[in-house]
C-alpha atoms as a PDB file:
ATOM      1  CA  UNK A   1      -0.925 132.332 -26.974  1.00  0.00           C
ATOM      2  CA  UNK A   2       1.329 130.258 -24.665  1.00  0.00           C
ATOM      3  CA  UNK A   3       4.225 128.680 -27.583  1.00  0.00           C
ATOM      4  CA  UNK A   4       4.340 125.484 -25.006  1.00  0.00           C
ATOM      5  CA  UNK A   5       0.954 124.422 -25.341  1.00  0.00           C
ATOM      6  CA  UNK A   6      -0.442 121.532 -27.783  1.00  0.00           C
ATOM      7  CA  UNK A   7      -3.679 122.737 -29.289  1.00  0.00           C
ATOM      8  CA  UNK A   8      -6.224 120.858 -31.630  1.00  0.00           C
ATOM      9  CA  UNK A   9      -8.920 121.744 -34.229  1.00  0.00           C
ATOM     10  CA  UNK A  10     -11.352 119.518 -36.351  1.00  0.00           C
ATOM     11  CA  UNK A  11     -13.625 119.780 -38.606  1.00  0.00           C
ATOM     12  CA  UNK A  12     -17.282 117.524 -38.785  1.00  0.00           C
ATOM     13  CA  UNK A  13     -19.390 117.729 -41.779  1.00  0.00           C
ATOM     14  CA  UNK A  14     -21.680 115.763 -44.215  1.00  0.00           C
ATOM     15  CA  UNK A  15     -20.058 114.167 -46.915  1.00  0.00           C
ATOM     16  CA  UNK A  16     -21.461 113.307 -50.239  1.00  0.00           C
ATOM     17  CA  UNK A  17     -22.775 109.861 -51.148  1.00  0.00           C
ATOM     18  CA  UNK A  18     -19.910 109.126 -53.675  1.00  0.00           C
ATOM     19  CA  UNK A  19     -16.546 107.787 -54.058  1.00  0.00           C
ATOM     20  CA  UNK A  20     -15.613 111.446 -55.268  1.00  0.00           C
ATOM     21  CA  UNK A  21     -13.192 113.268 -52.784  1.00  0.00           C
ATOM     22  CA  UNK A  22     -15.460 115.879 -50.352  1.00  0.00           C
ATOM     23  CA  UNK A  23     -13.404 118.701 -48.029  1.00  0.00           C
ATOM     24  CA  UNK A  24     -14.620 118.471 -44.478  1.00  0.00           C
ATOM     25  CA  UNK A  25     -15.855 121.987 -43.262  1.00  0.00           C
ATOM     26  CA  UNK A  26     -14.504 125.089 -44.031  1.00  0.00           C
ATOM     27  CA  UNK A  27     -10.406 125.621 -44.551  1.00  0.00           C
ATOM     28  CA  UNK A  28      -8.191 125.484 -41.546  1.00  0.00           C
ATOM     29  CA  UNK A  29      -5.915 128.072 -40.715  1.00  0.00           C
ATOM     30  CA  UNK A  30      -3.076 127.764 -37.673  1.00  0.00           C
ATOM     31  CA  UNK A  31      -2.655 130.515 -35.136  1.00  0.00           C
ATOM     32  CA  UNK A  32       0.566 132.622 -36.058  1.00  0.00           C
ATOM     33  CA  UNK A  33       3.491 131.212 -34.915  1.00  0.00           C
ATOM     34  CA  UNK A  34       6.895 132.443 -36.042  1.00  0.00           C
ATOM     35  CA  UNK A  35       8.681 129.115 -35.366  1.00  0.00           C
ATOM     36  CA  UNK A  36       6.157 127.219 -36.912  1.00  0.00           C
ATOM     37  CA  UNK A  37       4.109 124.005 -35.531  1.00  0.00           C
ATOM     38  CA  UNK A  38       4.582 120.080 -35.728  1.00  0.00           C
ATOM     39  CA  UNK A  39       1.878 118.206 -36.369  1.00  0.00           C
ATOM     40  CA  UNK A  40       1.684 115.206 -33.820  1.00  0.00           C
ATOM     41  CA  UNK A  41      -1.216 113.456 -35.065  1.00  0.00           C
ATOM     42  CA  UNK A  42      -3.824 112.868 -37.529  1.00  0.00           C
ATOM     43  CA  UNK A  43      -7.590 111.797 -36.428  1.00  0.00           C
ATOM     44  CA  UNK A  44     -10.490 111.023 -37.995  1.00  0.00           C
ATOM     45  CA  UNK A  45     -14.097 108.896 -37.377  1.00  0.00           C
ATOM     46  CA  UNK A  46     -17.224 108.339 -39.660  1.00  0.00           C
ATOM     47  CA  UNK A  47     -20.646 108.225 -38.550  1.00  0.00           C
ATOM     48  CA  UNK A  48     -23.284 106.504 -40.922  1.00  0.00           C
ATOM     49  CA  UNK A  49     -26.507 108.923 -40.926  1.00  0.00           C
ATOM     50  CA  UNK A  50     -29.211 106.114 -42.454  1.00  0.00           C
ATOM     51  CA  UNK A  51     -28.168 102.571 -42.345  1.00  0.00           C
ATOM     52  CA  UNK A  52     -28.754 100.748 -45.529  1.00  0.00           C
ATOM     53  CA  UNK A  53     -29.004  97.201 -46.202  1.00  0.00           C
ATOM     54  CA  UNK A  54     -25.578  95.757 -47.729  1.00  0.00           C
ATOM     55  CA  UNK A  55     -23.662  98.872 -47.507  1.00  0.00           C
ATOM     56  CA  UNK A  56     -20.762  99.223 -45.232  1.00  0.00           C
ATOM     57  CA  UNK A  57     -19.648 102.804 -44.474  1.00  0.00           C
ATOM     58  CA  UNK A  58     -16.126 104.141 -44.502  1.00  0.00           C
ATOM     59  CA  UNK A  59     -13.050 105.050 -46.350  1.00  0.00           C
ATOM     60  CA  UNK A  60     -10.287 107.321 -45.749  1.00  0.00           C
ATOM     61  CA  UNK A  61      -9.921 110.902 -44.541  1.00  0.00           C
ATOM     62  CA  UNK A  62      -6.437 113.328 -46.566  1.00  0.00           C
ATOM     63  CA  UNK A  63      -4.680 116.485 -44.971  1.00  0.00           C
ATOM     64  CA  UNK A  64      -3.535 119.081 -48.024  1.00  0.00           C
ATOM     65  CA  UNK A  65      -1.888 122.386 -47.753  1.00  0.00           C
ATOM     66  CA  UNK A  66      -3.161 124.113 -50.690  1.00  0.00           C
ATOM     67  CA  UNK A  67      -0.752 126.829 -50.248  1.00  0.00           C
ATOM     68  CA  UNK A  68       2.363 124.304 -49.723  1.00  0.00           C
ATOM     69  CA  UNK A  69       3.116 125.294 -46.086  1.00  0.00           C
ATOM     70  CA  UNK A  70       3.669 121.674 -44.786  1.00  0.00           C
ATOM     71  CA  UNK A  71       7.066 119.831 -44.943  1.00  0.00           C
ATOM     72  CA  UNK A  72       7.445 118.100 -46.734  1.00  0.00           C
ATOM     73  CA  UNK A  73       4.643 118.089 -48.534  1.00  0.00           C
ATOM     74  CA  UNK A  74       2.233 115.069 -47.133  1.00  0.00           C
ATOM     75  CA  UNK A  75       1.338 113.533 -50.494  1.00  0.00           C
ATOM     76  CA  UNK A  76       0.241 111.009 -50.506  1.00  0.00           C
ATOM     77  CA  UNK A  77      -2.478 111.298 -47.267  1.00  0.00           C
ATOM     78  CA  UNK A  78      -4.467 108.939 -47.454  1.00  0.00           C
ATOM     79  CA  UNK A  79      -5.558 107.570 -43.889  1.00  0.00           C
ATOM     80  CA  UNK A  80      -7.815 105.104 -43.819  1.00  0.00           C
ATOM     81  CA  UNK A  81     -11.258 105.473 -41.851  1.00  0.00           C
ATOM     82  CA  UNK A  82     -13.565 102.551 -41.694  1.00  0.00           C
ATOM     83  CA  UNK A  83     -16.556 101.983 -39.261  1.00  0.00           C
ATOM     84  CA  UNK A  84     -19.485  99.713 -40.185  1.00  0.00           C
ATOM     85  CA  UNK A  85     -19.696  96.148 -42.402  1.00  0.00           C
ATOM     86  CA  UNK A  86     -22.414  95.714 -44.268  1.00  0.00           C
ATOM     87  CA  UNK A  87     -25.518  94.262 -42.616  1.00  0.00           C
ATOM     88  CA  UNK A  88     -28.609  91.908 -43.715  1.00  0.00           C
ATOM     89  CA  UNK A  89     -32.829  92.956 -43.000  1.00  0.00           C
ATOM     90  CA  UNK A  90     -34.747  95.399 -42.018  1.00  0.00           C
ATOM     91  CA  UNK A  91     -33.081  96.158 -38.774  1.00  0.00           C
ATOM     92  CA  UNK A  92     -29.589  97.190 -37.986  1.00  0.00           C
ATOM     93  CA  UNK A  93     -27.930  97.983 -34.690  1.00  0.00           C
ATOM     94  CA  UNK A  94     -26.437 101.299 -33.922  1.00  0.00           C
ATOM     95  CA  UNK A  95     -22.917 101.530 -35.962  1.00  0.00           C
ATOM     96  CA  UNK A  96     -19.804 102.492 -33.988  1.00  0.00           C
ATOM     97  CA  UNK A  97     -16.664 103.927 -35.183  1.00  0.00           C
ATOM     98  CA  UNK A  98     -13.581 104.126 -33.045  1.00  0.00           C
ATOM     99  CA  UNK A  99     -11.678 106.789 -32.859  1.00  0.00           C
ATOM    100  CA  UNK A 100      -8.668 106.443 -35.771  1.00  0.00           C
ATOM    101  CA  UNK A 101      -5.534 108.479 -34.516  1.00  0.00           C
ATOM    102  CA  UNK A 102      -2.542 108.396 -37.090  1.00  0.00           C
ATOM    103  CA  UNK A 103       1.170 109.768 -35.507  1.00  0.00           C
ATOM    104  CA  UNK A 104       2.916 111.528 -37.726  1.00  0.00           C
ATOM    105  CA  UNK A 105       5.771 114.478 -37.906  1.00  0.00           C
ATOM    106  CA  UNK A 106       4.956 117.499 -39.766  1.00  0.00           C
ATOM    107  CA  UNK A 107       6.329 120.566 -39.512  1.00  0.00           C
ATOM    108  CA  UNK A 108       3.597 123.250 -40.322  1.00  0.00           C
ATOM    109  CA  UNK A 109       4.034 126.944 -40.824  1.00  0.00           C
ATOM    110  CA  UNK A 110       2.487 129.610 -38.320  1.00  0.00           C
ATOM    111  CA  UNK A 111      -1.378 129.857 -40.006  1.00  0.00           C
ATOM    112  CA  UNK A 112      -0.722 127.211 -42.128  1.00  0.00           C
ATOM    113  CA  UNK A 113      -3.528 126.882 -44.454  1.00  0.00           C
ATOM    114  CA  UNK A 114      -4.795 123.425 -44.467  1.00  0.00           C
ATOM    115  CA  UNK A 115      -7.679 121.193 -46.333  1.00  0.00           C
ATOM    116  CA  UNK A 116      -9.160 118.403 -44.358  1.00  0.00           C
ATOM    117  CA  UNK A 117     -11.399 115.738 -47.005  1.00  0.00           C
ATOM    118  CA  UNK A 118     -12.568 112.682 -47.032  1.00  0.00           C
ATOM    119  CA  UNK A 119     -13.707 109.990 -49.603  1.00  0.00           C
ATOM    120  CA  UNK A 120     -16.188 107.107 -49.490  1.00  0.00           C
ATOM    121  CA  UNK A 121     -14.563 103.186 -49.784  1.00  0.00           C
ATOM    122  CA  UNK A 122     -17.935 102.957 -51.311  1.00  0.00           C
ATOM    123  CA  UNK A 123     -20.671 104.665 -53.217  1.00  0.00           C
ATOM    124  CA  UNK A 124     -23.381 104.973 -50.164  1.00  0.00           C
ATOM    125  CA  UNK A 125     -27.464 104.851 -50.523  1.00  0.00           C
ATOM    126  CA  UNK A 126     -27.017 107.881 -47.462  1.00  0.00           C
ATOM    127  CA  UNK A 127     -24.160 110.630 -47.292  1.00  0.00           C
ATOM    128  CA  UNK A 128     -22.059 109.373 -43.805  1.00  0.00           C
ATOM    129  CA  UNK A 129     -20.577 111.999 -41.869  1.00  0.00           C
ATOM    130  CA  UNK A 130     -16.832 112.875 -41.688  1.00  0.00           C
ATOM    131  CA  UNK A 131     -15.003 114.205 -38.847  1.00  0.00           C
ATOM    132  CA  UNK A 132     -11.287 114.687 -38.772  1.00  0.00           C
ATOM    133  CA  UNK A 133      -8.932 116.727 -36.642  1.00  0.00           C
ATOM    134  CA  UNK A 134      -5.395 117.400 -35.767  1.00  0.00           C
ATOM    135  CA  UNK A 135      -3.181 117.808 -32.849  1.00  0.00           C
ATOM    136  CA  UNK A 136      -0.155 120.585 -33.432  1.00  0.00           C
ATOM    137  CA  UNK A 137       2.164 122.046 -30.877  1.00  0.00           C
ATOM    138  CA  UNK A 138       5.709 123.381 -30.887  1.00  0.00           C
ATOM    139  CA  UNK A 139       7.693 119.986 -31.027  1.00  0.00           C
ATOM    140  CA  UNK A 140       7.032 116.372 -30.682  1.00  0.00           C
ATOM    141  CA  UNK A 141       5.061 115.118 -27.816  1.00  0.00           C
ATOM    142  CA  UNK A 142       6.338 112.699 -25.759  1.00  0.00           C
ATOM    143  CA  UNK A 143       3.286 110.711 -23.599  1.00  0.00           C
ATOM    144  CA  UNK A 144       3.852 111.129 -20.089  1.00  0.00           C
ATOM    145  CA  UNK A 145       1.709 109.415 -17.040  1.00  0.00           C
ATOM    146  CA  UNK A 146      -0.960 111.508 -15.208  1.00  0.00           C
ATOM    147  CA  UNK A 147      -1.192 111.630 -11.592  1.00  0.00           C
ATOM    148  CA  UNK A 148      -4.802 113.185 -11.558  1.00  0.00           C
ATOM    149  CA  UNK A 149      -7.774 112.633 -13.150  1.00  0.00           C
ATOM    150  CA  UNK A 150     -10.920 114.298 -13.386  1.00  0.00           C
ATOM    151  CA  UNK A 151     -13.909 114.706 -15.750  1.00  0.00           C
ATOM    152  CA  UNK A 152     -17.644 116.823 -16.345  1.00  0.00           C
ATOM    153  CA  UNK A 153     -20.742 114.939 -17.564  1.00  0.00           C
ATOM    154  CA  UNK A 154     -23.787 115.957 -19.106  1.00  0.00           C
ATOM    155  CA  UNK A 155     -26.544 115.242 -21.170  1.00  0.00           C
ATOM    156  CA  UNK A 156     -26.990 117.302 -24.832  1.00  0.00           C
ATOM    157  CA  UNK A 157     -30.132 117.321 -26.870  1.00  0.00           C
ATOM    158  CA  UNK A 158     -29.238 120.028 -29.449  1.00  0.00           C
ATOM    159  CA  UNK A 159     -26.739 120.761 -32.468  1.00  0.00           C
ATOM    160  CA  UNK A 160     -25.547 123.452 -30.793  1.00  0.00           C
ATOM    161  CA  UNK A 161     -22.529 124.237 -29.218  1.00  0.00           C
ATOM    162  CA  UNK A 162     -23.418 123.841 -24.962  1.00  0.00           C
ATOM    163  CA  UNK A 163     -20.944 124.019 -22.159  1.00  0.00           C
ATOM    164  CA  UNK A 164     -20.507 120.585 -20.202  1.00  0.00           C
ATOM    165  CA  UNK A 165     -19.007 122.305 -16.973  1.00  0.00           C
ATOM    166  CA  UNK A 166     -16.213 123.445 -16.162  1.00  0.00           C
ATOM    167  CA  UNK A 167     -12.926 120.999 -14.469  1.00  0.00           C
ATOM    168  CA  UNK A 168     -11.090 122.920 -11.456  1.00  0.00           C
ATOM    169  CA  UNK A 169      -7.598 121.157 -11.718  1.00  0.00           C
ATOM    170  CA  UNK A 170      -5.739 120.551  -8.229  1.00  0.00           C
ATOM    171  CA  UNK A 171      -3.238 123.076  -6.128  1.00  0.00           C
ATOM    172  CA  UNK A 172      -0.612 120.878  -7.125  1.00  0.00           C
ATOM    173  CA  UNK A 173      -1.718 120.570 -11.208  1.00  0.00           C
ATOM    174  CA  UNK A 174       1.238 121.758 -13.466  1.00  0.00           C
ATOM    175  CA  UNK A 175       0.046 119.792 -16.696  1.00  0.00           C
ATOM    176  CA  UNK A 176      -2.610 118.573 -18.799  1.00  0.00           C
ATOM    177  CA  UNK A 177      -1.284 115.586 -20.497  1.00  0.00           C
ATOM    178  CA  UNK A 178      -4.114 113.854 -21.674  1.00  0.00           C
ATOM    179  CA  UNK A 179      -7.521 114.776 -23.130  1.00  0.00           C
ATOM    180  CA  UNK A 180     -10.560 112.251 -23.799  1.00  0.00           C
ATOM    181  CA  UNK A 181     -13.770 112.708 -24.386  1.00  0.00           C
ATOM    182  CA  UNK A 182     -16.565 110.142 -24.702  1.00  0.00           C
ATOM    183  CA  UNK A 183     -19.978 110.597 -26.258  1.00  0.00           C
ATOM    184  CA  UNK A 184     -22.632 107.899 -26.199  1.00  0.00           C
ATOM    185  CA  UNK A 185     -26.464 107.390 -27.496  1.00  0.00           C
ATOM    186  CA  UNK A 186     -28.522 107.073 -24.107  1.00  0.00           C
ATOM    187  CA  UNK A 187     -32.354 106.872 -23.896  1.00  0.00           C
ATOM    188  CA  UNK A 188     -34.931 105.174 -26.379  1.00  0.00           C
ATOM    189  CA  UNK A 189     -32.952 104.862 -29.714  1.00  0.00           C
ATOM    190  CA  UNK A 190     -34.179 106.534 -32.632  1.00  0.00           C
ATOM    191  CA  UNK A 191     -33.734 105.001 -36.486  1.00  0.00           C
ATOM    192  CA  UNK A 192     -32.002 107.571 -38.273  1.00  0.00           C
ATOM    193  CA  UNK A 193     -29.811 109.573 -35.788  1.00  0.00           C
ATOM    194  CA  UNK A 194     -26.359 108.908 -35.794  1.00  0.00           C
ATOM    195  CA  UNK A 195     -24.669 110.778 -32.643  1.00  0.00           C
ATOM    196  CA  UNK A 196     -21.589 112.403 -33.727  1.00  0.00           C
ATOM    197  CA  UNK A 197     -19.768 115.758 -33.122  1.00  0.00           C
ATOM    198  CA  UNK A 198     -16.373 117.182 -31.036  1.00  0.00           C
ATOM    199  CA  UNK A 199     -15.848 118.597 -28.378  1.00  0.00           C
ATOM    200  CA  UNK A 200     -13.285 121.546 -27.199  1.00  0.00           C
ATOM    201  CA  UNK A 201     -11.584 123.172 -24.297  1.00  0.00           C
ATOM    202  CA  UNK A 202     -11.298 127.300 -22.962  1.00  0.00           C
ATOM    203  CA  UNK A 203      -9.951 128.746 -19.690  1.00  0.00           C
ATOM    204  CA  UNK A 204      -9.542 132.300 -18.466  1.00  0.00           C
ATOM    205  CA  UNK A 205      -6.494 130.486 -16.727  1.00  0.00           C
ATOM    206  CA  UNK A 206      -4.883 128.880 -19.825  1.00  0.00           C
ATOM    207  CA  UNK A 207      -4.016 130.245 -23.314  1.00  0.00           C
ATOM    208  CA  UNK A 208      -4.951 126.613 -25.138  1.00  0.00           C
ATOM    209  CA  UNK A 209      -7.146 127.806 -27.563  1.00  0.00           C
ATOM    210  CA  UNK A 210      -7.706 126.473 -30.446  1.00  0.00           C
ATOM    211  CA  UNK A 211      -8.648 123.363 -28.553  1.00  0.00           C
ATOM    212  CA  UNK A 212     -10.962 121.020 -29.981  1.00  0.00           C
ATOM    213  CA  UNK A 213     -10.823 116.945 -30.669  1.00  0.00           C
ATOM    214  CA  UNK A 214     -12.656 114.332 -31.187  1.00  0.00           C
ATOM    215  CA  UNK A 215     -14.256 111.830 -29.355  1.00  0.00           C
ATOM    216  CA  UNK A 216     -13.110 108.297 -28.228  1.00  0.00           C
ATOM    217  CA  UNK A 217     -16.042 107.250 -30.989  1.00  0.00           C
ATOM    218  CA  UNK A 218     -18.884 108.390 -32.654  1.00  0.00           C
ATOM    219  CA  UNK A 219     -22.272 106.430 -33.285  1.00  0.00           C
ATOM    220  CA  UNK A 220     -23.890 105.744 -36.841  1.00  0.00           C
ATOM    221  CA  UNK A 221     -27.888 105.668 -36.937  1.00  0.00           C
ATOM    222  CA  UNK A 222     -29.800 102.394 -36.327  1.00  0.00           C
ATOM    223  CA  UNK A 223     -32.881 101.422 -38.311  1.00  0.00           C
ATOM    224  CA  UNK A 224     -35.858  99.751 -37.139  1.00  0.00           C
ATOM    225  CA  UNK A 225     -38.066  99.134 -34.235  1.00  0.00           C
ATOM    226  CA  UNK A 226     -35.254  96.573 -32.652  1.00  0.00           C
ATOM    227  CA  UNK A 227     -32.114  98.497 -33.009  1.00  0.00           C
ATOM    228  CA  UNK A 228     -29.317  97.514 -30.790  1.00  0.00           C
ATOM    229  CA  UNK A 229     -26.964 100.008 -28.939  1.00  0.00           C
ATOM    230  CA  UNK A 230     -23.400 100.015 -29.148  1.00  0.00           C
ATOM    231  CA  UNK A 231     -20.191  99.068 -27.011  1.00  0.00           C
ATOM    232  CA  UNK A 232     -17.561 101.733 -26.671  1.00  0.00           C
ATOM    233  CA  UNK A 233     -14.149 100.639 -27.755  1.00  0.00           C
ATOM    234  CA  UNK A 234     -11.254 100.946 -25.505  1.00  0.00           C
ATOM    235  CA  UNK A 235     -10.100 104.776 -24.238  1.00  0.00           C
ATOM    236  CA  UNK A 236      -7.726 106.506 -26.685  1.00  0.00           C
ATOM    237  CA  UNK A 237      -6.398 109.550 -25.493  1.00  0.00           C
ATOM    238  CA  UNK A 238      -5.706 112.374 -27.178  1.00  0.00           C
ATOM    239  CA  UNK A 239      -1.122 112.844 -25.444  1.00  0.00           C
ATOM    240  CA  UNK A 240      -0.860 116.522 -24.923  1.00  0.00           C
ATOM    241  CA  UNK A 241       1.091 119.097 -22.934  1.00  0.00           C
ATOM    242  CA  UNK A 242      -0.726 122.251 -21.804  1.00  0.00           C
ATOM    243  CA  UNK A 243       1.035 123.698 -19.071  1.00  0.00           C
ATOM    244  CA  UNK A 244      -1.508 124.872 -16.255  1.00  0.00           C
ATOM    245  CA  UNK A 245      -1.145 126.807 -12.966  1.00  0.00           C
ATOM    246  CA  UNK A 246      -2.503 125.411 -10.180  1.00  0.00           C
ATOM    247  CA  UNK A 247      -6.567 125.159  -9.428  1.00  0.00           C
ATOM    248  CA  UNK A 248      -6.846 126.054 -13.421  1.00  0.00           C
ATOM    249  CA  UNK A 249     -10.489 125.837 -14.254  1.00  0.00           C
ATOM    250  CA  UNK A 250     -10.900 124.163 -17.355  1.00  0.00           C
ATOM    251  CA  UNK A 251     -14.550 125.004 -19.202  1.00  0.00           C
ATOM    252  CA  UNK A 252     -15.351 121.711 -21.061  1.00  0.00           C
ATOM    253  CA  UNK A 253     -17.947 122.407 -24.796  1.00  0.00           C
ATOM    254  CA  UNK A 254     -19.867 120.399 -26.943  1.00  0.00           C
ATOM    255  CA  UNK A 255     -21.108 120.294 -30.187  1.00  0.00           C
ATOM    256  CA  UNK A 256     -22.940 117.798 -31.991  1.00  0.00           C
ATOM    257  CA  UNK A 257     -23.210 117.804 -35.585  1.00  0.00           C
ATOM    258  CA  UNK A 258     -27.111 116.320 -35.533  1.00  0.00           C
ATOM    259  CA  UNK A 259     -30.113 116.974 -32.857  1.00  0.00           C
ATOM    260  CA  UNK A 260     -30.964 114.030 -31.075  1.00  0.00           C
ATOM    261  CA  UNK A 261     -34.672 112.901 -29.844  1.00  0.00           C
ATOM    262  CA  UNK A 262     -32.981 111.508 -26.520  1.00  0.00           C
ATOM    263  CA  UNK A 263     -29.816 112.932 -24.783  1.00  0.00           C
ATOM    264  CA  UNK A 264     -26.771 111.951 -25.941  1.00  0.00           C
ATOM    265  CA  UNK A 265     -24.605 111.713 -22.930  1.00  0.00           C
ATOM    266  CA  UNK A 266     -21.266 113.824 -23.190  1.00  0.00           C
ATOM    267  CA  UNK A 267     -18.371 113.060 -20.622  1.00  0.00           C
ATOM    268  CA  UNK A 268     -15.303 115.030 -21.219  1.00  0.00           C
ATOM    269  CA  UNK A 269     -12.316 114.097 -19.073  1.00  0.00           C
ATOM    270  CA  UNK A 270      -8.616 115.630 -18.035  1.00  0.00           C
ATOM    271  CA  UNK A 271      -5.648 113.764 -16.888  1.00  0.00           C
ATOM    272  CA  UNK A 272      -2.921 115.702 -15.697  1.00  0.00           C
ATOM    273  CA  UNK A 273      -0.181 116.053 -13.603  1.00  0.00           C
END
């Protein structure tokens, strides 16, 4: 594994329907590293998965080493997460929740064992779903601009994970220093799908895995006959640095947490310099 490159994983799960805490997935463990790994950023989205009258959905998301490898020790971590208000009949448009991305400074030991949860502001009629992620890499990153842009677009049906395509960089491409992805309910809308998920990065060119982040936003489920889409919040980018050689190709993944009736449309998208 290249020791310059950022690298990302997340977790996406269904929470319960409580206020009581829930861990997100399955532990997280980071790739050996004998110097260690900073922790750049915290991330996190909810998705409501049946929209009920009067509830809003969201909360907060908390990072925990249970084995005591981060310093110092992030307690409290409590980072709020919030997506829908509350809404009024028998209809309700599709939710949408932004994309929350917390900087922080952690230093992390190589395979750190981490806990990702989450908790409900509220006591829900339907469990939401969670997603949370972080970005680590060897120091701090400072944002740079990119000179190039590019991106692979495709439609995805199933909860499985699909490749997108696959991003040659440029002869003269040296560094990936942004990653976004965007993920959007397209087609007839159906009550009771929210469109949620990640989305993650591999190369035969570029040691960056474990790569995976979330999306600009993710989509709660509508309900009723009339439900109205959604409007996608302005572009976050996830600020990395993942050196590249020139004409890199980049193989771009998706995977949805829920099967959707009509094809969510996926664009994942590079900037780079």
């Amino acid at each position: 594994m290249a020791a310059e490159s950022s690298h990302g994983i997340v977790r996406v799960a269904t929470t319960v329907a409580t206020i009581v805490e829930t861990q997100i997935g399955a532990n997280v463990e980071l790739p050996t590293r004998a110097n260690g790994w900073i922790i750049n950023d915290i991330t996190g989205y909810v998705a409501r998965v049946t929209a009920t009258a009067a509830e809003s959905t969201g909360g907060h998301i908390r990072l925990n080493s249970p084995s005591g490898d981060l310093t110092p020790d992030p307690q409290p971590s409590r980072w709020p997460v919030y997506a829908d208000a509350s809404f009024l009949g028998a209809t309700a448009p599709v939710g949408n929740c932004p994309l929350h991305r917390y900087d922080t400074e952690l230093a992390a030991a190589g395979k750190a064992d981490l806990e990702f949860f989450a908790t409900n502001a509220i006591a829900d009629t339907s469990a939401p779903i969670y997603g949370m992620g972080i970005h680590f890499a060897p120091e701090i990153i400072i944002p740079k601009r990119p000179f190039f842009s590019n991106f692979v677009r495709a439609g995805q049906i199933t909860a499985v994970r699909t490749q997108v395509g696959t991003i040659t960089l440029s002869e003269k491409a040296t560094e990936i220093v942004r990653i976004i992805g965007f993920l959007s309910q397209n087609g007839v809308l159906t009550t009771a799908e929210e469109c949620i998920g990640f989305f993650d990065l591999a190369s035969e060119d570029v040691e960056l895995v474990p790569s995976q982040w979330l999306f600009n936003d993710a989509q709660g489920a509508g309900l009723g006959v009339t439900i109205g889409g959604h409007i996608h919040f302005r572009p976050d980018p996830h600020d990395v640095s993942i050196p590249v050689p020139g004409g890199a190709r980049i193989d771009c993944f998706v995977t949805l947490t829920t099967a959707v009736t009509a094809a969510a449309d996926v664009m994942i998208c590079l900037q780079y310099r």
